[in-house]
N, C-alpha and C. Protein backbone atom coordinates (compact mmCIF):
# COMPACT_ATOMS: atom_id res chain seq x y z
N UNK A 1 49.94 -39.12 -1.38
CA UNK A 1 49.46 -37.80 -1.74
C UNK A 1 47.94 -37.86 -1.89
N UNK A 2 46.94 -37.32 -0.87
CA UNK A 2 45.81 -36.74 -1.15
C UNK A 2 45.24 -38.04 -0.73
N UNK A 3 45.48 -38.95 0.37
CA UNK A 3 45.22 -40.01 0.60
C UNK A 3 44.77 -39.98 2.30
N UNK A 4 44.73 -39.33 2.99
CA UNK A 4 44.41 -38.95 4.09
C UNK A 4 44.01 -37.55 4.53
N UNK A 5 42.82 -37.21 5.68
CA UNK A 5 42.16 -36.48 5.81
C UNK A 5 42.77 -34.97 6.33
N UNK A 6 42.04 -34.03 5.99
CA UNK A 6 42.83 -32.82 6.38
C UNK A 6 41.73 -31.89 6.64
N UNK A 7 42.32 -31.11 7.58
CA UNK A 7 41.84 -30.24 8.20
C UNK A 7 42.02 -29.07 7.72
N UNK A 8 41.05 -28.22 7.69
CA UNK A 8 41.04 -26.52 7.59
C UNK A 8 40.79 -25.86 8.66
N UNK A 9 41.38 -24.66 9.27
CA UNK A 9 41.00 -24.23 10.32
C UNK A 9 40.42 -22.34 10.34
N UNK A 10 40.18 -22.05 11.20
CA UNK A 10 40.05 -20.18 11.42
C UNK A 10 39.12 -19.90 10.41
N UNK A 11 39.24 -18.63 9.79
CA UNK A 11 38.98 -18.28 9.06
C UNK A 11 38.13 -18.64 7.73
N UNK A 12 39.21 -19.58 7.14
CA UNK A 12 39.26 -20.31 6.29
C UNK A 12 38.18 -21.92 6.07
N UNK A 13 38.12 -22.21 7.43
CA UNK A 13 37.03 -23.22 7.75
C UNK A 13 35.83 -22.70 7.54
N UNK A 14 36.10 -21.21 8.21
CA UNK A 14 34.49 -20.72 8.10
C UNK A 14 34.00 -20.46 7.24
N UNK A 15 34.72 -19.86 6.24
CA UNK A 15 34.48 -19.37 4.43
C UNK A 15 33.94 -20.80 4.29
N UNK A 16 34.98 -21.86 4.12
CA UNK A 16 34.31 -23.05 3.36
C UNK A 16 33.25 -23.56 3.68
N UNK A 17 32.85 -23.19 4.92
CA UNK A 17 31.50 -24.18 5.15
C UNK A 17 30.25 -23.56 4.90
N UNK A 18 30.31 -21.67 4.67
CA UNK A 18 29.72 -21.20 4.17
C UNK A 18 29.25 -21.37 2.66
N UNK A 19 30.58 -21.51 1.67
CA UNK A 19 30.33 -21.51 0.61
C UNK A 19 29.53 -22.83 0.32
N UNK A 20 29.50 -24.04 1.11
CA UNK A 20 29.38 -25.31 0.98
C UNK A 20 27.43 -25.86 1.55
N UNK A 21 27.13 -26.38 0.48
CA UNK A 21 26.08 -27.55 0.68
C UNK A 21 26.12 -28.20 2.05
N UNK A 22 27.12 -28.84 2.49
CA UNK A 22 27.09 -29.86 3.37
C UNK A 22 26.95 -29.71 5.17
N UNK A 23 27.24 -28.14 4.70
CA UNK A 23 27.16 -27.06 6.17
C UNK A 23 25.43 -26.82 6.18
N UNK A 24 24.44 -26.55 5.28
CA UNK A 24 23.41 -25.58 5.01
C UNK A 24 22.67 -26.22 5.85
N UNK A 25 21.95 -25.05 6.75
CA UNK A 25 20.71 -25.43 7.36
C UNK A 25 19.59 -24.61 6.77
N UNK A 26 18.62 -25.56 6.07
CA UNK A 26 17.54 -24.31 5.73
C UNK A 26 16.65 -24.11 6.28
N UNK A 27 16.21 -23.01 6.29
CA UNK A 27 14.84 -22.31 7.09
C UNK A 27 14.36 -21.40 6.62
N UNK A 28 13.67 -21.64 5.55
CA UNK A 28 12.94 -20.71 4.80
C UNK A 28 13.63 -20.17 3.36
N UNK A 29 13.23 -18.81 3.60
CA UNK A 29 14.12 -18.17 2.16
C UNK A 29 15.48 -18.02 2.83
N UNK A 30 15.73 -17.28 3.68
CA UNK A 30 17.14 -17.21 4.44
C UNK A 30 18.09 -18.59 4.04
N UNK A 31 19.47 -17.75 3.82
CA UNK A 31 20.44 -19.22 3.47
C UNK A 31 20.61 -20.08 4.78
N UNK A 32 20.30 -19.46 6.30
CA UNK A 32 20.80 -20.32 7.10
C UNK A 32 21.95 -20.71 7.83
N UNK A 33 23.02 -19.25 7.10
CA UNK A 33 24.41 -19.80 7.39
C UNK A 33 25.35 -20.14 6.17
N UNK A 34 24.58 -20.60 4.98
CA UNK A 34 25.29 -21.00 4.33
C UNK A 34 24.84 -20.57 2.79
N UNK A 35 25.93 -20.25 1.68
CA UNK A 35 25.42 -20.17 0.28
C UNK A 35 25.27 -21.15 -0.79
N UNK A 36 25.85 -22.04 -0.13
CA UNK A 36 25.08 -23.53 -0.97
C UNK A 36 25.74 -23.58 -2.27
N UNK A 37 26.70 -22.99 -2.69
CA UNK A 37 27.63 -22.53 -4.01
C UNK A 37 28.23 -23.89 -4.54
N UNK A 38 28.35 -24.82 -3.45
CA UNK A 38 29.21 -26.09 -4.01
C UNK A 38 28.45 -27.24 -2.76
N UNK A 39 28.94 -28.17 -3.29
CA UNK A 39 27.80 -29.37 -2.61
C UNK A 39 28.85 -29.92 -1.71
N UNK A 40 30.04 -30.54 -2.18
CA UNK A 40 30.65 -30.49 -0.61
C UNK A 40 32.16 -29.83 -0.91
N UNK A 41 32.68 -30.24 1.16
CA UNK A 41 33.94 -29.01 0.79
C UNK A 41 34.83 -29.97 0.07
N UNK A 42 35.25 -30.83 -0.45
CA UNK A 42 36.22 -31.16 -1.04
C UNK A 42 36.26 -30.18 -2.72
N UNK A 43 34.43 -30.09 -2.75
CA UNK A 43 34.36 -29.33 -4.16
C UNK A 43 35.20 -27.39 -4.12
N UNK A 44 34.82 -27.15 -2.85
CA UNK A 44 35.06 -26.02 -2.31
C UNK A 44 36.90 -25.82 -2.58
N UNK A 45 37.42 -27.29 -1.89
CA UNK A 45 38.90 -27.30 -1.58
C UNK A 45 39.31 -27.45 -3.23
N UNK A 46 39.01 -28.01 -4.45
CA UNK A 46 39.16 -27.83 -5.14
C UNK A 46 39.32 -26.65 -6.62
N UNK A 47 37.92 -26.16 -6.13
CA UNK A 47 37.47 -24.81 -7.03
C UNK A 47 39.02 -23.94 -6.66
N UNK A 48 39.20 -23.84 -4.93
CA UNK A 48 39.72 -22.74 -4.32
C UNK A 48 41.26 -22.73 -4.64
N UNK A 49 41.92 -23.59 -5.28
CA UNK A 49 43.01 -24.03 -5.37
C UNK A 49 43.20 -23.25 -6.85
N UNK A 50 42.38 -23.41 -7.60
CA UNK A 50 42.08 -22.75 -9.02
C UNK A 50 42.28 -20.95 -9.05
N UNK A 51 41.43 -20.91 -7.99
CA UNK A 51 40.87 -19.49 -7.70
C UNK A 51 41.96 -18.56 -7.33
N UNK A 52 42.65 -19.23 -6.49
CA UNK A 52 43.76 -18.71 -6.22
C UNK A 52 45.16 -19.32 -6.86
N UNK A 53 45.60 -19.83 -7.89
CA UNK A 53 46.68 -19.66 -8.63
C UNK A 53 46.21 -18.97 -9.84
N UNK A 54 45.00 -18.67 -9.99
CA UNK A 54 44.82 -17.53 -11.33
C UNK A 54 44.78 -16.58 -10.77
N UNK A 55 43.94 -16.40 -9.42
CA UNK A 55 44.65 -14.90 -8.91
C UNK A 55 45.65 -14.04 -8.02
N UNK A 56 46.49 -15.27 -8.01
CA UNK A 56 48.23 -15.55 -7.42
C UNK A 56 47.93 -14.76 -6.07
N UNK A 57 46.70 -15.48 -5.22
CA UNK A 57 46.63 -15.50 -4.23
C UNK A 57 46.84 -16.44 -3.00
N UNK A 58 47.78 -16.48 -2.33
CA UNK A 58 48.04 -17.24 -1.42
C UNK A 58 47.67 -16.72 0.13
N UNK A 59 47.45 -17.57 0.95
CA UNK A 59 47.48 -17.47 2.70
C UNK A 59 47.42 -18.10 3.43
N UNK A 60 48.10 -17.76 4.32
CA UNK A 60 48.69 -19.44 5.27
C UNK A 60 47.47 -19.40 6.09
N UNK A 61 48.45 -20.55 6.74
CA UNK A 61 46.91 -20.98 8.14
C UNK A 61 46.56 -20.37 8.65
N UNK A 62 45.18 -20.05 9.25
CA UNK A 62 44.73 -18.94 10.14
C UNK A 62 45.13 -19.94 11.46
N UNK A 63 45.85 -18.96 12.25
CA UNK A 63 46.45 -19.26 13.13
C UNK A 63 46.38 -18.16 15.12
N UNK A 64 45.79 -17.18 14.05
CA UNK A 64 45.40 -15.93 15.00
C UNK A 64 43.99 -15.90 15.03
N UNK A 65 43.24 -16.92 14.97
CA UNK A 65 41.93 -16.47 14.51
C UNK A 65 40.95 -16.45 16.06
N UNK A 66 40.17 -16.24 16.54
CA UNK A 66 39.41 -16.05 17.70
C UNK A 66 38.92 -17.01 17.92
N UNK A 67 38.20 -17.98 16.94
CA UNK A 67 37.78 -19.06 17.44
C UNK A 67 38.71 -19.93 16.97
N UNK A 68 39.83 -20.52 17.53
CA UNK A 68 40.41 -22.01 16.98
C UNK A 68 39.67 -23.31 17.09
N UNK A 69 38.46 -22.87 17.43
CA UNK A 69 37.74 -24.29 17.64
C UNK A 69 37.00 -24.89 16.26
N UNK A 70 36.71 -23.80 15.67
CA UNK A 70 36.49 -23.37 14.15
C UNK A 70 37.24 -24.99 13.21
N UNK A 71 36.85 -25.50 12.75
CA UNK A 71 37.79 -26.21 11.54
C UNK A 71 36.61 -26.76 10.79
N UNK A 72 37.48 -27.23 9.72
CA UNK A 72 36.23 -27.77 8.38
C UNK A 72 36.76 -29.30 8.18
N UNK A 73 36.33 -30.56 8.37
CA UNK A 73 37.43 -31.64 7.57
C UNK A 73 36.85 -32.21 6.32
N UNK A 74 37.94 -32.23 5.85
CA UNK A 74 37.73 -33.10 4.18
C UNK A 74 38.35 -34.52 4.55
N UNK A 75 37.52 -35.86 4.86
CA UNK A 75 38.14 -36.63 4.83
C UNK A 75 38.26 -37.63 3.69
N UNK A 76 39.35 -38.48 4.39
CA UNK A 76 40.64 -39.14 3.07
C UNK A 76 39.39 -40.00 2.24
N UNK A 77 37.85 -40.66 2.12
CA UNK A 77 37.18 -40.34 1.22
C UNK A 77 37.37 -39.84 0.32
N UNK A 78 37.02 -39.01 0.21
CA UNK A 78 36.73 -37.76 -0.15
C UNK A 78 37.77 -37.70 -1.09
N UNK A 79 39.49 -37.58 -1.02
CA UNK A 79 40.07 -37.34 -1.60
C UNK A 79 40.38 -38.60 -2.24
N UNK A 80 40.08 -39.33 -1.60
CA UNK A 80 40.45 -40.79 -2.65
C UNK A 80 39.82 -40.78 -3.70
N UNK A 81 38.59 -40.46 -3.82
CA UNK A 81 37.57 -40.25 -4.67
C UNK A 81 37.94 -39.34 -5.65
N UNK A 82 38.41 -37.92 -5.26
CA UNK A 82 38.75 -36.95 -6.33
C UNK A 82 40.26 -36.96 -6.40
N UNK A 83 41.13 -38.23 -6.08
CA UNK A 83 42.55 -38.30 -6.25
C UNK A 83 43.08 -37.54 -7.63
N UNK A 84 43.18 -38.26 -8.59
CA UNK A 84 43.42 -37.82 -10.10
C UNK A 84 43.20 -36.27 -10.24
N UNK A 85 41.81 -35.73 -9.83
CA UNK A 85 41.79 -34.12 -10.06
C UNK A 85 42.86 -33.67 -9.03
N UNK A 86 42.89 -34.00 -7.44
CA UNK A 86 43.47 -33.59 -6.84
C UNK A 86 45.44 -33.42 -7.25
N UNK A 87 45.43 -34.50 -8.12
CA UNK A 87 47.02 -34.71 -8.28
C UNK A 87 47.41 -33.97 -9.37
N UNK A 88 46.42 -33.29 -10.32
CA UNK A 88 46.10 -32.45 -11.84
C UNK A 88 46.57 -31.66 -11.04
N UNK A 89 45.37 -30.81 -10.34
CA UNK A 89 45.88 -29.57 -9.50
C UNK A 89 47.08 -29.49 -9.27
N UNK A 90 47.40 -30.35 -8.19
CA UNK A 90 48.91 -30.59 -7.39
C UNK A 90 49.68 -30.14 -8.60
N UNK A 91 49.89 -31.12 -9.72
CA UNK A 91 50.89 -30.66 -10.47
C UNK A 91 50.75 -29.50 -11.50
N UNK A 92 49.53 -28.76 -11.31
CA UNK A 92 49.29 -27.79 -12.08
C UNK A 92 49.81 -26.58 -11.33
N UNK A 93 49.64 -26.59 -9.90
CA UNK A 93 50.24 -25.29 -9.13
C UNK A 93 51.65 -25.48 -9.25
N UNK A 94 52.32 -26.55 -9.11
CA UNK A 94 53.66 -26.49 -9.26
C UNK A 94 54.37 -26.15 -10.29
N UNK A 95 53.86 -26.38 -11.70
CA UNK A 95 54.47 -25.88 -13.20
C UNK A 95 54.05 -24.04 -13.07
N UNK A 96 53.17 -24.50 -12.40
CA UNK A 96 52.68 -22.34 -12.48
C UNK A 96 52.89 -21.86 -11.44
N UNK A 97 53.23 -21.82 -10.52
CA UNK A 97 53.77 -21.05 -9.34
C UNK A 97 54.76 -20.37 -9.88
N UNK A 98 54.47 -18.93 -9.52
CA UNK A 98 56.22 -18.05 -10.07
C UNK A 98 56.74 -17.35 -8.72
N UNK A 99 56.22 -17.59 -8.07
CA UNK A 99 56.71 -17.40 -6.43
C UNK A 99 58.00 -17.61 -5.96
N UNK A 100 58.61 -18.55 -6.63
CA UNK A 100 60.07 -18.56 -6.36
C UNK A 100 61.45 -18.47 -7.30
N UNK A 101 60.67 -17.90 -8.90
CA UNK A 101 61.54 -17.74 -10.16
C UNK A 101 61.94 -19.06 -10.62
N UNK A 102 61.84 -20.55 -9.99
CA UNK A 102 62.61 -21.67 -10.51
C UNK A 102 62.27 -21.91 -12.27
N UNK A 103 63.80 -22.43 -12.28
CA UNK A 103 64.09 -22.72 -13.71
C UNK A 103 62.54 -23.89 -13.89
N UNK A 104 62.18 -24.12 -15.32
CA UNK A 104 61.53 -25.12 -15.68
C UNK A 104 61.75 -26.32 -15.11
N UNK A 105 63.19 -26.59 -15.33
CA UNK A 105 63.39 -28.46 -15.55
C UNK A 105 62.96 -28.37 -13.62
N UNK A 106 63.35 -27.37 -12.72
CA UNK A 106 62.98 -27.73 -11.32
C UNK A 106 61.75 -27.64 -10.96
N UNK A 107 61.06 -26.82 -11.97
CA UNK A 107 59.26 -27.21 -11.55
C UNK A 107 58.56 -28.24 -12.04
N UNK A 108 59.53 -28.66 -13.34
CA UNK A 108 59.17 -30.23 -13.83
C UNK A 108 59.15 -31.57 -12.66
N UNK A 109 60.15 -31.42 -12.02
CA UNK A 109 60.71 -32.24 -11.04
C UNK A 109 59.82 -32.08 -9.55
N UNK A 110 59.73 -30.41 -9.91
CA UNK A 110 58.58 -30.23 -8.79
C UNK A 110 57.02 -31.03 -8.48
N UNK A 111 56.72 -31.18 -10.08
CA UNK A 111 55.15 -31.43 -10.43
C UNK A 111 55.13 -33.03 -10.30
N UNK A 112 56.06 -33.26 -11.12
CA UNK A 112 56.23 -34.84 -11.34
C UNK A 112 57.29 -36.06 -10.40
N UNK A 113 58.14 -35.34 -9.48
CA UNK A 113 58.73 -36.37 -8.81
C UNK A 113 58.74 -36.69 -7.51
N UNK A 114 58.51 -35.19 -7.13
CA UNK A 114 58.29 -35.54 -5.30
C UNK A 114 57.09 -35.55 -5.26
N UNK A 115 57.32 -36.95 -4.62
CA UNK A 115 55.79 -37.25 -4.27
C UNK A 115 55.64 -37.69 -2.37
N UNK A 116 56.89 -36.98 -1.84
CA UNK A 116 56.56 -37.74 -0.02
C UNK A 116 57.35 -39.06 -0.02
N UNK A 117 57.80 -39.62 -0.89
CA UNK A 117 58.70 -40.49 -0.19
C UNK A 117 59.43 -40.08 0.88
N UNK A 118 60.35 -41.21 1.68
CA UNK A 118 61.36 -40.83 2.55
C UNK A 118 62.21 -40.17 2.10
N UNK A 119 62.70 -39.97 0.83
CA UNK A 119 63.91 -39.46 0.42
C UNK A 119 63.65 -38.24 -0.19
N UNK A 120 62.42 -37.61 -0.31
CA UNK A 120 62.47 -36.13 -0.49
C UNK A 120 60.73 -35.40 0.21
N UNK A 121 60.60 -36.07 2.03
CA UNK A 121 59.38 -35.98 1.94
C UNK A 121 59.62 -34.33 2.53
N UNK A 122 60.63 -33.74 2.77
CA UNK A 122 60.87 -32.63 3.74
C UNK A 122 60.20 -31.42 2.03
N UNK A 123 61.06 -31.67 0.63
CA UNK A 123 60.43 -30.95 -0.23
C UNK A 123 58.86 -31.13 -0.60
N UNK A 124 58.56 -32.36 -0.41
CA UNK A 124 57.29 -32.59 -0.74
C UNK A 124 56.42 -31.53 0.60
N UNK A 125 56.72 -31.87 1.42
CA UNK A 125 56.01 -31.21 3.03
C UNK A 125 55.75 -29.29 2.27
N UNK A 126 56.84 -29.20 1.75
CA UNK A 126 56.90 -27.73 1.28
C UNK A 126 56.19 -27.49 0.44
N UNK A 127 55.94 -28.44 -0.55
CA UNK A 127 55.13 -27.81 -2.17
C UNK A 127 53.80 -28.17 -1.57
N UNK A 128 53.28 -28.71 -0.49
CA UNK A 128 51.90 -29.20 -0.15
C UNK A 128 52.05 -27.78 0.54
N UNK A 129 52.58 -27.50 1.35
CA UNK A 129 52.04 -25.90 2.21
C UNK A 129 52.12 -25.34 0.88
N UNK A 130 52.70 -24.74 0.03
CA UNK A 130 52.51 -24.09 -1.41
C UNK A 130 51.08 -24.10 -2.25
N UNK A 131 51.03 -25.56 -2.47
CA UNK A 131 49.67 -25.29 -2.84
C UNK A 131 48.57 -25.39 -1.62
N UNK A 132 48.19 -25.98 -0.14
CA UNK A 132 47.42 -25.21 0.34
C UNK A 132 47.40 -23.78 0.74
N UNK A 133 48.42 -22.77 0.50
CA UNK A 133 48.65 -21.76 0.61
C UNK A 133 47.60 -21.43 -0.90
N UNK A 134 47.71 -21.67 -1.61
CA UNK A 134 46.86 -21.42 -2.98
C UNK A 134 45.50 -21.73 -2.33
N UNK A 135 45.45 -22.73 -1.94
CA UNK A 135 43.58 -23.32 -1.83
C UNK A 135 43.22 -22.21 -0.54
N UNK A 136 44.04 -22.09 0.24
CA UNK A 136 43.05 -21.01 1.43
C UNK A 136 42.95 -19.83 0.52
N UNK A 137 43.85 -19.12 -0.09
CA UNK A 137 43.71 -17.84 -1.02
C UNK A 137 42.57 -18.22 -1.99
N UNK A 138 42.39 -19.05 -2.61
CA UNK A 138 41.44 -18.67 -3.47
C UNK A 138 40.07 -19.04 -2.65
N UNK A 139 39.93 -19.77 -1.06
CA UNK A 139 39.10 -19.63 -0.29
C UNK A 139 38.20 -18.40 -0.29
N UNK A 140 39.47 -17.97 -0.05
CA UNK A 140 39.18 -16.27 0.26
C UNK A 140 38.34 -15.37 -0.91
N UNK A 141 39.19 -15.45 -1.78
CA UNK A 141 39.13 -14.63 -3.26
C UNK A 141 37.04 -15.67 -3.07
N UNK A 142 37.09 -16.72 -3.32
CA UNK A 142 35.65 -17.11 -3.22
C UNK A 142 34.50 -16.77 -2.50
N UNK A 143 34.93 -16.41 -1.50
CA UNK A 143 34.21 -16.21 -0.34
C UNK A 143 34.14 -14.90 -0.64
N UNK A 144 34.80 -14.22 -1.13
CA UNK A 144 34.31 -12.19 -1.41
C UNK A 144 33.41 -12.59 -2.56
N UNK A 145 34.02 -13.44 -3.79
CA UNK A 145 33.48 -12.90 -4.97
C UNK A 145 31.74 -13.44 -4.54
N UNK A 146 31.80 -14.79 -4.15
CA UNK A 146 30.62 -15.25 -4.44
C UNK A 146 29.20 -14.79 -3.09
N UNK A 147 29.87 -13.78 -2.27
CA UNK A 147 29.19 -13.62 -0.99
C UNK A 147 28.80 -12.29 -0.60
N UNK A 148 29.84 -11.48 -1.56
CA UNK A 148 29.51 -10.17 -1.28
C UNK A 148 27.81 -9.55 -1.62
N UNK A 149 27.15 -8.95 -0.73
CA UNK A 149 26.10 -8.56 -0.69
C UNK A 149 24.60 -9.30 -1.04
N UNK A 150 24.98 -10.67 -0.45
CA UNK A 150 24.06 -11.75 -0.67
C UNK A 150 23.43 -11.95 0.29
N UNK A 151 21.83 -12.17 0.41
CA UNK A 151 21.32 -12.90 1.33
C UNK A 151 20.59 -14.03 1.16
N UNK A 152 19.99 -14.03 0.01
CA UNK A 152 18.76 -15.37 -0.15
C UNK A 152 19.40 -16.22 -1.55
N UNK A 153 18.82 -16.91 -1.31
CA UNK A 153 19.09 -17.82 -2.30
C UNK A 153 19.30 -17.60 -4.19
N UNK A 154 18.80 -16.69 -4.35
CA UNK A 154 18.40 -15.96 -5.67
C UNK A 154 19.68 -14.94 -5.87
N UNK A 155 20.02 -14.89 -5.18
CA UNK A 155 20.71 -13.21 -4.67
C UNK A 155 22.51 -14.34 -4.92
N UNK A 156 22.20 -15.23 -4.20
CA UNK A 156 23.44 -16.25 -4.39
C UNK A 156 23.77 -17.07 -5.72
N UNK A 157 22.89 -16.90 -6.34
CA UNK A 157 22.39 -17.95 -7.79
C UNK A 157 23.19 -16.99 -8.93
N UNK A 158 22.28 -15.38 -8.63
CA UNK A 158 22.53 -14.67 -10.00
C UNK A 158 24.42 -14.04 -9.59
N UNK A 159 24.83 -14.39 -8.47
CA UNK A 159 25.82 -13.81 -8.09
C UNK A 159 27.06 -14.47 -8.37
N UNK A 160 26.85 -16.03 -8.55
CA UNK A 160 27.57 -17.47 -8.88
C UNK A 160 27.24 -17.08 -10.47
N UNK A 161 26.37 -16.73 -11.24
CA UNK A 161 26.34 -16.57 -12.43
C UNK A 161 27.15 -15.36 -12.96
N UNK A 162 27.12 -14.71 -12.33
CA UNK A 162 28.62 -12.95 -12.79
C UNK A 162 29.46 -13.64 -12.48
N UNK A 163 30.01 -14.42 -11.38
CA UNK A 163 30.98 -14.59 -11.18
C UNK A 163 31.79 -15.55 -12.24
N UNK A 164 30.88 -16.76 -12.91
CA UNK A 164 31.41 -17.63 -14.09
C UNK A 164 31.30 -16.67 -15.16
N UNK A 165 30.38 -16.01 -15.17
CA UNK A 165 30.59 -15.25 -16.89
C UNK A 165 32.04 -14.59 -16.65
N UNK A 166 32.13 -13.79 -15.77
CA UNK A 166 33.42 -13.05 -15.70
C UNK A 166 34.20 -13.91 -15.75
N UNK A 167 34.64 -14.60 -15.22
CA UNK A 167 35.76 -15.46 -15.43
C UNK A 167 35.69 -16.07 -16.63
N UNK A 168 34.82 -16.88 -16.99
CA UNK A 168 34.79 -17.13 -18.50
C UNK A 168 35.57 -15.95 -19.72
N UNK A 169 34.84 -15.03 -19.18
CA UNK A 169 35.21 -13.80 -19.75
C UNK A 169 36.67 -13.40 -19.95
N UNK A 170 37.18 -14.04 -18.72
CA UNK A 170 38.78 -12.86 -18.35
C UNK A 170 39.23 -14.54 -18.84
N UNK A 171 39.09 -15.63 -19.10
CA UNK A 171 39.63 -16.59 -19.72
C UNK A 171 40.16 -16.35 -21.38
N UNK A 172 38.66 -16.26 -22.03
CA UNK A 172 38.51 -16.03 -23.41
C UNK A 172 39.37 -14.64 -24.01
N UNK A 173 40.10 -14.10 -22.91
CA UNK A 173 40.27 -12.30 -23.15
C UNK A 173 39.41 -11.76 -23.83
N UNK A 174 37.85 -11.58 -23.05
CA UNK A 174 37.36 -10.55 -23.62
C UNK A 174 37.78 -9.62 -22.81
N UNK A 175 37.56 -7.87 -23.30
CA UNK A 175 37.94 -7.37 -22.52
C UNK A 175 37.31 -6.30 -21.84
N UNK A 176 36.78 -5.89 -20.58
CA UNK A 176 35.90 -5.33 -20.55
C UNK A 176 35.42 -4.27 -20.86
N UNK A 177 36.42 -3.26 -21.21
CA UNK A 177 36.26 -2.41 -21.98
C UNK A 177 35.26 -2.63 -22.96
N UNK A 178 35.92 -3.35 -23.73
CA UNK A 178 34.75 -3.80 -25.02
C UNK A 178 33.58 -4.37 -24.50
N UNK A 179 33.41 -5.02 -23.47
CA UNK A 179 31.64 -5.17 -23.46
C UNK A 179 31.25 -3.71 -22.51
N UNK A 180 31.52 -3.18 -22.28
CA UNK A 180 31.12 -1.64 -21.86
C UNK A 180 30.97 -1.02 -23.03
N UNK A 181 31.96 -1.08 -24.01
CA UNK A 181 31.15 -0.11 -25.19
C UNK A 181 30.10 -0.50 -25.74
N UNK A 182 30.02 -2.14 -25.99
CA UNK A 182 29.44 -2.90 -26.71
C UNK A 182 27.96 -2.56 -25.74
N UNK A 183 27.78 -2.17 -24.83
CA UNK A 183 26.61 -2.24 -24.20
C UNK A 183 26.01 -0.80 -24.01
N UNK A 184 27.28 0.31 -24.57
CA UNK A 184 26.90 1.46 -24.43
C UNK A 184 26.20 1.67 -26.00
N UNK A 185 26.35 1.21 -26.94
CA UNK A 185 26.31 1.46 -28.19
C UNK A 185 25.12 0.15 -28.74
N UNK A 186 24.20 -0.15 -27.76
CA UNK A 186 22.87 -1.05 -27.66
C UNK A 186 21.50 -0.09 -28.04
């Protein structure tokens, strides 16, 4: 698990290499192509996995996409390196996934036992499309929140900064209501 290299493709390649450091060409104030939001994509493949089981967004492979030539790779580096977070995650989407109603003790079993052996690698094959189904969705969900109406570098900075307060925010339950009054009544 999380021991060999993987590919992103369509769509989804393209978001990440946007959001990502390791894509950026700079030339000037202009981003270049890229918003520089995370330094590499494994950080990207990580955040996005987050992003999308808090906002129980999932989406499969881009598979229709115009350019299939398009892909992003994270190699097995990479994940060797961030194994432990990667296997947190892993078993964090599986206790919280409500996508299929399972009882507890089977998402227990989910998080903690299949791991790809021979003898249950056909379920394991499944909960890995599950949670990359999570990591392209919160691709996505990333790629709006942190991109919408950005061009320079500044514009990407203060935009990565709403985007953690809010979430911080919708963590802590504040609620926005209350900082709308709280800001009307300044």
């Amino acid at each position: 698990m999380f021991e060999n290299d993987y590919t992103i493709y369509g769509k989804h390649a393209k978001q990440l290499k946007f959001l990502a450091k390791k894509n950026a060409r700079d030339n000037g104030l202009e981003t270049g192509g890229s918003a520089k939001i995370f330094d590499r994509y494994i950080d990207v493949y990580m955040n996005a996995v987050v992003f999308g089981l808090i906002y129980s967004r999932r989406a499969k492979r881009d598979n229709e996409s115009d350019d299939r030539s398009n892909s992003a790779h994270i190699l097995a580096n990479a994940f060797i390196r961030e194994r432990e977070n990667c296997i947190f995650l892993y078993q964090m989407v599986m206790l919280l996934d409500t996508s299929e109603n399972l009882p507890l003790e089977e998402k227990i079993n989910r998080a903690f036992r299949v791991d790809g052996t021979s003898t249950n690698n056909e379920e394991f094959q499944k909960n890995m499309e599950l949670f990359n189904d999570y990591m392209r969705g919160g691709i996505e969900i990333m790629y709006e929140k942190f991109t919408d109406g950005c061009r320079t570098p500044e514009e990407y900075l203060e935009r990565t900064f709403e985007v953690i307060t809010n979430f911080q925010d919708e963590i802590n339950g504040v609620s926005y209501s209350d900082k709308i009054e709280e800001l009307i009544n300044k």
